[in-house]
N, C-alpha and C. Protein backbone atom coordinates (compact mmCIF):
# COMPACT_ATOMS: atom_id res chain seq x y z
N UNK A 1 -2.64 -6.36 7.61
CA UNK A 1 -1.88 -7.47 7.04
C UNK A 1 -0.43 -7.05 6.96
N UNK A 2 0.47 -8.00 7.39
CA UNK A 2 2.05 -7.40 7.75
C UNK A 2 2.47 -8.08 6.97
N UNK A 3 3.82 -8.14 5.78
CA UNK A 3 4.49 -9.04 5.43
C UNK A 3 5.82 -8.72 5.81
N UNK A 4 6.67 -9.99 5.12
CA UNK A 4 8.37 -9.77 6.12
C UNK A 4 8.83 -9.48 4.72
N UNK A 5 9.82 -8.83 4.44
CA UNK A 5 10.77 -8.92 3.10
C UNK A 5 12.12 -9.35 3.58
N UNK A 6 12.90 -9.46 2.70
CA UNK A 6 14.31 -10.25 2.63
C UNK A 6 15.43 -9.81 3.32
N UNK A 7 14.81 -8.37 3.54
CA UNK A 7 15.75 -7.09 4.59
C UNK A 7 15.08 -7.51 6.25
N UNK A 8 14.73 -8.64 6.04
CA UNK A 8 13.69 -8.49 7.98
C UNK A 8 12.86 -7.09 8.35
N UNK A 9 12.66 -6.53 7.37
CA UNK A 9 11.64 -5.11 7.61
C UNK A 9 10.71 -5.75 7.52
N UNK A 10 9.77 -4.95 8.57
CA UNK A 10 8.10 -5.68 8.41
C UNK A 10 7.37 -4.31 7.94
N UNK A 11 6.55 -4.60 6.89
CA UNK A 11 6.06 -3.65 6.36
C UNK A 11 4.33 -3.76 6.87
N UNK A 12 3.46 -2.81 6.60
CA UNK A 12 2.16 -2.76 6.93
C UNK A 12 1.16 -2.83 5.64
N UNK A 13 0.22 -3.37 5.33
CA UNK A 13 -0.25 -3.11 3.64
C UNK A 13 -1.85 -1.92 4.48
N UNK A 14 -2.22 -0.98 3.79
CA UNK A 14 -2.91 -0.45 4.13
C UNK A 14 -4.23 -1.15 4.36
N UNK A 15 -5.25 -0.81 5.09
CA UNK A 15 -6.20 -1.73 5.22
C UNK A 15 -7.54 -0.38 4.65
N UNK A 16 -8.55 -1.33 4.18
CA UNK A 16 -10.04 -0.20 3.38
C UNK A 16 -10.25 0.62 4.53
N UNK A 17 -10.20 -0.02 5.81
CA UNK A 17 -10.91 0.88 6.28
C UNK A 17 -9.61 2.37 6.60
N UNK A 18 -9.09 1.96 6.87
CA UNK A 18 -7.51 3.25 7.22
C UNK A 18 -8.03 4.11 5.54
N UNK A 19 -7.86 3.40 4.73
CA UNK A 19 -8.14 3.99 3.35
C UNK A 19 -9.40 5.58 3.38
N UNK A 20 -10.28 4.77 3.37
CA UNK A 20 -11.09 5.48 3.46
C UNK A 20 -11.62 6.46 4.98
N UNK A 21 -10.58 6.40 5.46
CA UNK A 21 -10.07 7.81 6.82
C UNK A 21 -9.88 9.05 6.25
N UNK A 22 -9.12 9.28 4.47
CA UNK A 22 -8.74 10.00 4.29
C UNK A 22 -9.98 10.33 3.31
N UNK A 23 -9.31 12.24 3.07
CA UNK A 23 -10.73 12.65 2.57
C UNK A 23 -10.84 12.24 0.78
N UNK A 24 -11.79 12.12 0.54
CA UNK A 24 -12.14 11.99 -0.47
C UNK A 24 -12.08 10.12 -1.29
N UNK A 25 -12.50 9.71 -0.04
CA UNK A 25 -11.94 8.18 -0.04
C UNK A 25 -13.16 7.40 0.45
N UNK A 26 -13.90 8.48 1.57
CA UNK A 26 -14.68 7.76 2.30
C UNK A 26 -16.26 6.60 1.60
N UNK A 27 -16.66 7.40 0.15
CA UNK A 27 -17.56 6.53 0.26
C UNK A 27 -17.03 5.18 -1.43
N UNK A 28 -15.79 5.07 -1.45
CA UNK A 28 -15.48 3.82 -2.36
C UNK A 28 -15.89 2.57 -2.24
N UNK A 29 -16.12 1.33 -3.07
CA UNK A 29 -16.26 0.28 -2.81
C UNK A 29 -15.08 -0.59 -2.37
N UNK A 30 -15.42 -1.61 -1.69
CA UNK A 30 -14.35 -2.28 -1.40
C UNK A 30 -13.08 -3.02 -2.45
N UNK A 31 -13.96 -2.93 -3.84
CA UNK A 31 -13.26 -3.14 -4.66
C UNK A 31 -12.56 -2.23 -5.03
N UNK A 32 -12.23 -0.95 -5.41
CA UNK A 32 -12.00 0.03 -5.74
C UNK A 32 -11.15 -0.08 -4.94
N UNK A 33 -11.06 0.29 -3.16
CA UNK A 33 -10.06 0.22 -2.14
C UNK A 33 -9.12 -0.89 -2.58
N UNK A 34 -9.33 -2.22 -2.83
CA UNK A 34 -8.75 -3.18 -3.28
C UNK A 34 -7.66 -2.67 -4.34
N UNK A 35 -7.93 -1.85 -5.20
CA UNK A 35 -7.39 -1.59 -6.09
C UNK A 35 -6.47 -1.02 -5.96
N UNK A 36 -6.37 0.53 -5.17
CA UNK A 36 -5.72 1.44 -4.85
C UNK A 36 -4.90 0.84 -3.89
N UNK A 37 -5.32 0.48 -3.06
CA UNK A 37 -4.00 -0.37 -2.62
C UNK A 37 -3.15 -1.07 -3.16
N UNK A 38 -3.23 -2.12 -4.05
CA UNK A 38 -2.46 -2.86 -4.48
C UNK A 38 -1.52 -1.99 -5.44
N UNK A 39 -2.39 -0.35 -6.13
CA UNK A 39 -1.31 0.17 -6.91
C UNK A 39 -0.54 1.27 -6.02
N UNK A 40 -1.18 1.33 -4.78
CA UNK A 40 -0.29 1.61 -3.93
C UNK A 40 1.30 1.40 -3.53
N UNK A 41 1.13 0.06 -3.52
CA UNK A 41 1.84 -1.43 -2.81
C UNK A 41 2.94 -1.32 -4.04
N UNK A 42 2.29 -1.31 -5.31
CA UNK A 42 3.05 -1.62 -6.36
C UNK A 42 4.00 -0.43 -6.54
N UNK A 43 3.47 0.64 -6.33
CA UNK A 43 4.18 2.02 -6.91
C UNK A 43 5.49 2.43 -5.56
N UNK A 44 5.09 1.71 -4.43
CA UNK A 44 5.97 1.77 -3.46
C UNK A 44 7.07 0.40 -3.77
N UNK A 45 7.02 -0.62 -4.37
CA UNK A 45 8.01 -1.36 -4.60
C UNK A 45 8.83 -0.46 -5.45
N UNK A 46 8.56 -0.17 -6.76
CA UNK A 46 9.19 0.87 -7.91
C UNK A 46 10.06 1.42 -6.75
N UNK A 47 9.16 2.74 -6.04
CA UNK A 47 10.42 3.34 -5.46
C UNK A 47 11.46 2.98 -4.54
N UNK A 48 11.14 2.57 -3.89
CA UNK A 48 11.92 1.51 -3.03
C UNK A 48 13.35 0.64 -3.83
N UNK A 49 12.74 -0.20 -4.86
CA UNK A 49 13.74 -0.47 -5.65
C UNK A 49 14.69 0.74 -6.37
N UNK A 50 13.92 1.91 -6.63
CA UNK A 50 14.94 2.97 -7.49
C UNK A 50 15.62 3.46 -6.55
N UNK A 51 15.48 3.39 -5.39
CA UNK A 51 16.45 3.88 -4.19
C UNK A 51 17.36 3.35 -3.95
N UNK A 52 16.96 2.13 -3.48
CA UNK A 52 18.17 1.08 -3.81
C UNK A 52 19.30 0.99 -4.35
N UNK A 53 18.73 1.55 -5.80
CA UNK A 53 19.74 1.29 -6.89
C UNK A 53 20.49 2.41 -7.22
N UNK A 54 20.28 3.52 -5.88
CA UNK A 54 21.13 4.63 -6.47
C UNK A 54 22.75 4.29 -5.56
């Protein structure tokens, strides 16, 4: 899933299955993956914005 932001960067959102490629990932539920991604997603806006703002 790709979205556009306001900079025309296209970003990638991780997908469960890429997720669980890495070790200690492999046997989560899809909910769980759901999760970690989104605080993924979230913890990469934070930095992104604190960069920004230096």
């Amino acid at each position: 899933m790709s979205t556009e932001n306001t900079n025309t960067e296209v970003s990638k959102a991780l997908s469960i299955e890429e997720l669980r490629k890495f070790d200690g990932f492999d046997d989560i539920t899809d909910e769980q993956a759901l999760e970690i991604i989104e605080t993924l997603r979230q913890l990469a806006i934070v930095i992104i914005k604190t960069f920004k703002n230096k």
